[in-house]
C-alpha atoms as a PDB file:
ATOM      1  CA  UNK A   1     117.849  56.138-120.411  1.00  0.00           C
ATOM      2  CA  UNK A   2     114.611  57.157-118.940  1.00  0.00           C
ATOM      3  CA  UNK A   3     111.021  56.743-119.992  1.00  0.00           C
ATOM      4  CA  UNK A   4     108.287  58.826-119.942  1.00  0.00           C
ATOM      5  CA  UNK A   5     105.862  58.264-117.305  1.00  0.00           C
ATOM      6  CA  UNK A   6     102.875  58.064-119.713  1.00  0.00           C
ATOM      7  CA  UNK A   7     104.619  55.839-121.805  1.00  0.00           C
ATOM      8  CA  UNK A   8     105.797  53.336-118.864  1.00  0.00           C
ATOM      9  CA  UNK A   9     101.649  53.769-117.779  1.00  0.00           C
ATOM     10  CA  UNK A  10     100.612  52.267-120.968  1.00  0.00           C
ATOM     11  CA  UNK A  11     102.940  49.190-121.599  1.00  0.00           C
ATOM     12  CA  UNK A  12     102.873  48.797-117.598  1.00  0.00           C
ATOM     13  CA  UNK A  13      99.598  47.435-117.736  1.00  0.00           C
ATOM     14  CA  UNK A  14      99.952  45.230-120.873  1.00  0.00           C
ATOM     15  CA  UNK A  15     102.995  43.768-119.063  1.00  0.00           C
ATOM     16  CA  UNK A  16     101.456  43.140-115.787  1.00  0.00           C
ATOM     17  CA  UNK A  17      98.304  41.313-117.686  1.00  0.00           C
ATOM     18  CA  UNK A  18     100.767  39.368-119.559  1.00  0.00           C
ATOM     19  CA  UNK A  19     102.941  38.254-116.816  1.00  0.00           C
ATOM     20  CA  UNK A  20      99.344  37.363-114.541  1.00  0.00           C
ATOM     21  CA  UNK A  21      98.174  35.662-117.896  1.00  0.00           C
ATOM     22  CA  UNK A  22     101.419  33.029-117.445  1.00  0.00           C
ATOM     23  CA  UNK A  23     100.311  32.239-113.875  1.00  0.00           C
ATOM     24  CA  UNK A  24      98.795  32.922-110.243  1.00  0.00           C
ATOM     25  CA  UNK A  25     101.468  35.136-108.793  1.00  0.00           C
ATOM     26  CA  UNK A  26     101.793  38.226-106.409  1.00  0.00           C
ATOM     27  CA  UNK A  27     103.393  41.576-106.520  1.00  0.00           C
ATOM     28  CA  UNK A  28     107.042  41.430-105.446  1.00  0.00           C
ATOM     29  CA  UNK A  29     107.435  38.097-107.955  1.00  0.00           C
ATOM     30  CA  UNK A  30     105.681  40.539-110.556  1.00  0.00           C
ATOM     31  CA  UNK A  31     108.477  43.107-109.638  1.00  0.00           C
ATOM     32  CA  UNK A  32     111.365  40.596-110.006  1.00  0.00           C
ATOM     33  CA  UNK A  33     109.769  39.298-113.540  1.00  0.00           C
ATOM     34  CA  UNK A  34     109.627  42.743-114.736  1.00  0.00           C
ATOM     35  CA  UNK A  35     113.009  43.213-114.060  1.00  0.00           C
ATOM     36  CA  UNK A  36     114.295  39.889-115.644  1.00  0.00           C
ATOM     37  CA  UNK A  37     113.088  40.645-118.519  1.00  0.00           C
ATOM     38  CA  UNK A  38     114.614  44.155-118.452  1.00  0.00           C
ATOM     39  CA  UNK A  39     111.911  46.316-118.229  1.00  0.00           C
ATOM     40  CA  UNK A  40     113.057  49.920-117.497  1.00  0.00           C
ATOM     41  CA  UNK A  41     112.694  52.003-114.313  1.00  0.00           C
ATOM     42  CA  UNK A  42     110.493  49.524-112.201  1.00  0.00           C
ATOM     43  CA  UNK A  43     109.907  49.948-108.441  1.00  0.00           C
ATOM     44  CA  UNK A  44     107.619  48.710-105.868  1.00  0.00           C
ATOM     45  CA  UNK A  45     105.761  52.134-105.699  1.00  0.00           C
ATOM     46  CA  UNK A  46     104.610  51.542-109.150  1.00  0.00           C
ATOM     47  CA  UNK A  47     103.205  48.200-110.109  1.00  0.00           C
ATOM     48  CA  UNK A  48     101.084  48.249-106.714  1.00  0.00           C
ATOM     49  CA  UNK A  49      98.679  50.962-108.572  1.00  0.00           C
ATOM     50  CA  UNK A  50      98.366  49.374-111.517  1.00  0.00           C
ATOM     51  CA  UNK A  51      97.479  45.920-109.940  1.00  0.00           C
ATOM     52  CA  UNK A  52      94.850  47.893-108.134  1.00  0.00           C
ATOM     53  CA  UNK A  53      93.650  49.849-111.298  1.00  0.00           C
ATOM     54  CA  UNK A  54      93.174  46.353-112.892  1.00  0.00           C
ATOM     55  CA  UNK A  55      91.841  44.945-110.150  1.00  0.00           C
ATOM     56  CA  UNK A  56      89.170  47.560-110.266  1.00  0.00           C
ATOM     57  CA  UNK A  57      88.109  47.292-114.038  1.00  0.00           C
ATOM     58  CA  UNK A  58      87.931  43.386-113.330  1.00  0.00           C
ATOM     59  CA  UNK A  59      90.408  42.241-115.464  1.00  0.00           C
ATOM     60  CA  UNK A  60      92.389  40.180-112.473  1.00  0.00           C
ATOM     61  CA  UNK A  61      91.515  38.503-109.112  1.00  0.00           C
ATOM     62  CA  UNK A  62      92.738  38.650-106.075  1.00  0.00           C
ATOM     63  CA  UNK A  63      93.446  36.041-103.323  1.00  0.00           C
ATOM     64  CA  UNK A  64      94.828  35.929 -99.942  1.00  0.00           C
ATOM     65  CA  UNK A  65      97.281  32.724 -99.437  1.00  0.00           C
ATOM     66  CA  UNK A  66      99.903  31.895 -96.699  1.00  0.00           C
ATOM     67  CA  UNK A  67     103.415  32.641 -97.784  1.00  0.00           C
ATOM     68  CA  UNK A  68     105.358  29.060 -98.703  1.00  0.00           C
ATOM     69  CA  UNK A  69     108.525  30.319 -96.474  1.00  0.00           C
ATOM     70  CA  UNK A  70     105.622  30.707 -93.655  1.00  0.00           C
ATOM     71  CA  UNK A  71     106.227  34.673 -93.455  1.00  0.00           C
ATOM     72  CA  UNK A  72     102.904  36.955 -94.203  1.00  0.00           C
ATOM     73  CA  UNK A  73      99.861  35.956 -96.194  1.00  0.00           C
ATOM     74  CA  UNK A  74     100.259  37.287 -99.640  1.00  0.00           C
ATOM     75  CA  UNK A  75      97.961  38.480-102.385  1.00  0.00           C
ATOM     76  CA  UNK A  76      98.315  36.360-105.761  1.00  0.00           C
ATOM     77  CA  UNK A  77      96.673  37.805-108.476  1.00  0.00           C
ATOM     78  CA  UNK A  78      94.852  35.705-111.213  1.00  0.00           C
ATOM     79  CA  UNK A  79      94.064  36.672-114.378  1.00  0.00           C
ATOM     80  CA  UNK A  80      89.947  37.066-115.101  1.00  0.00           C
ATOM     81  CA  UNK A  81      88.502  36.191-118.741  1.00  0.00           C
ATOM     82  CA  UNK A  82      88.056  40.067-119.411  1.00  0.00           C
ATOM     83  CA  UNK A  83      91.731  40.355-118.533  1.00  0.00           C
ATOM     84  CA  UNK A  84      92.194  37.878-121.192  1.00  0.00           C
ATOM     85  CA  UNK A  85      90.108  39.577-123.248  1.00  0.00           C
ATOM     86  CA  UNK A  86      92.392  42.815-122.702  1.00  0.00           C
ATOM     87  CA  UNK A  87      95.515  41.369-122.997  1.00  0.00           C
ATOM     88  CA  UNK A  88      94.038  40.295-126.595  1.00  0.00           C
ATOM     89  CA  UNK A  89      93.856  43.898-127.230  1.00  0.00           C
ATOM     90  CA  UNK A  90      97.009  45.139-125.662  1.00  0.00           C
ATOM     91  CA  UNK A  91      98.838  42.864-127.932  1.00  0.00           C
ATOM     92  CA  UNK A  92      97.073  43.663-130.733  1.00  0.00           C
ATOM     93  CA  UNK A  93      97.598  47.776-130.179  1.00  0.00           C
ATOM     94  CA  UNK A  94     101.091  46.808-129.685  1.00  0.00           C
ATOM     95  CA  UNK A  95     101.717  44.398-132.716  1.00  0.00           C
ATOM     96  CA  UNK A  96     100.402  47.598-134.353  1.00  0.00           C
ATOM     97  CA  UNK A  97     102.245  50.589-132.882  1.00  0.00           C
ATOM     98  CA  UNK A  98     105.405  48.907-132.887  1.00  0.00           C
ATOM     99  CA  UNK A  99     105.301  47.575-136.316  1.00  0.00           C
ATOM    100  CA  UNK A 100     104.606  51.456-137.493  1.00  0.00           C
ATOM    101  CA  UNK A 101     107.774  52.591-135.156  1.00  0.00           C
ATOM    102  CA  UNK A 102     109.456  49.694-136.558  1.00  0.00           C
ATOM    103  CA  UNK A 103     109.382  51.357-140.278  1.00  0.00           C
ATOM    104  CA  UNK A 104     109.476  54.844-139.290  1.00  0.00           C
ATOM    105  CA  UNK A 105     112.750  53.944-137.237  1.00  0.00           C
ATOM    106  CA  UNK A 106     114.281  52.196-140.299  1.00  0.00           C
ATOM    107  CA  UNK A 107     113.357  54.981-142.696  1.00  0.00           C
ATOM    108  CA  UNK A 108     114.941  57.481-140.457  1.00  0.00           C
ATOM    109  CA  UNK A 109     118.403  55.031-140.598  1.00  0.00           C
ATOM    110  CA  UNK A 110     117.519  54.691-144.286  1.00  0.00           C
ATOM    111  CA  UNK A 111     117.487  58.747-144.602  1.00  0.00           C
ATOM    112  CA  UNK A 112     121.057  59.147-143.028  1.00  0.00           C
END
């Protein structure tokens, strides 16, 4: 099943914060969380922007560290207090929405 790319641009950054919010970590680890968890149509190509995007509005921070293997430096992102501040909200919106699709979904089993 595919999503909608508007819909995976929304929840994307929620689920970035919220990963960054359980600890320092860097992209590809984000990546491989993501897809533990089962989160749909993830590649490389798309968390990158939205780790810059929330980079830019300040809501992580960025560091440069040596790899532990001893390969390249990495970034590790960090979440900042206004990207706790936004994750409050993202969960919030989300409680919401989904608790409205949540009842509309039932009603429309209810209706059959």
């Amino acid at each position: 099943m595919t999503v909608s790319k508007q819909m995976m641009k929304g929840l994307l950054d929620g689920a970035i914060l919220g990963l960054i919010a359980q600890g320092e970590t860097y992209g590809y680890e984000i990546l491989e969380k993501l897809k533990e968890k089962d989160f749909p149509e993830i590649s490389d190509g798309s968390i990158y922007p939205v780790l810059l995007r929330l980079s830019k509005k300040g809501y992580v921070s960025t560091q440069m560290k040596t790899s532990d293997t001893g390969g390249p430096k990495r970034k590790y992102y960090s979440i900042t207090e206004s990207g706790l501040e936004e994750l409050a909200v993202f969960r919030d919106k989300w409680t919401y929405l989904n608790h409205g699709m949540n009842n509309l979904m039932r009603s429309d089993e209810n209706a059959e």
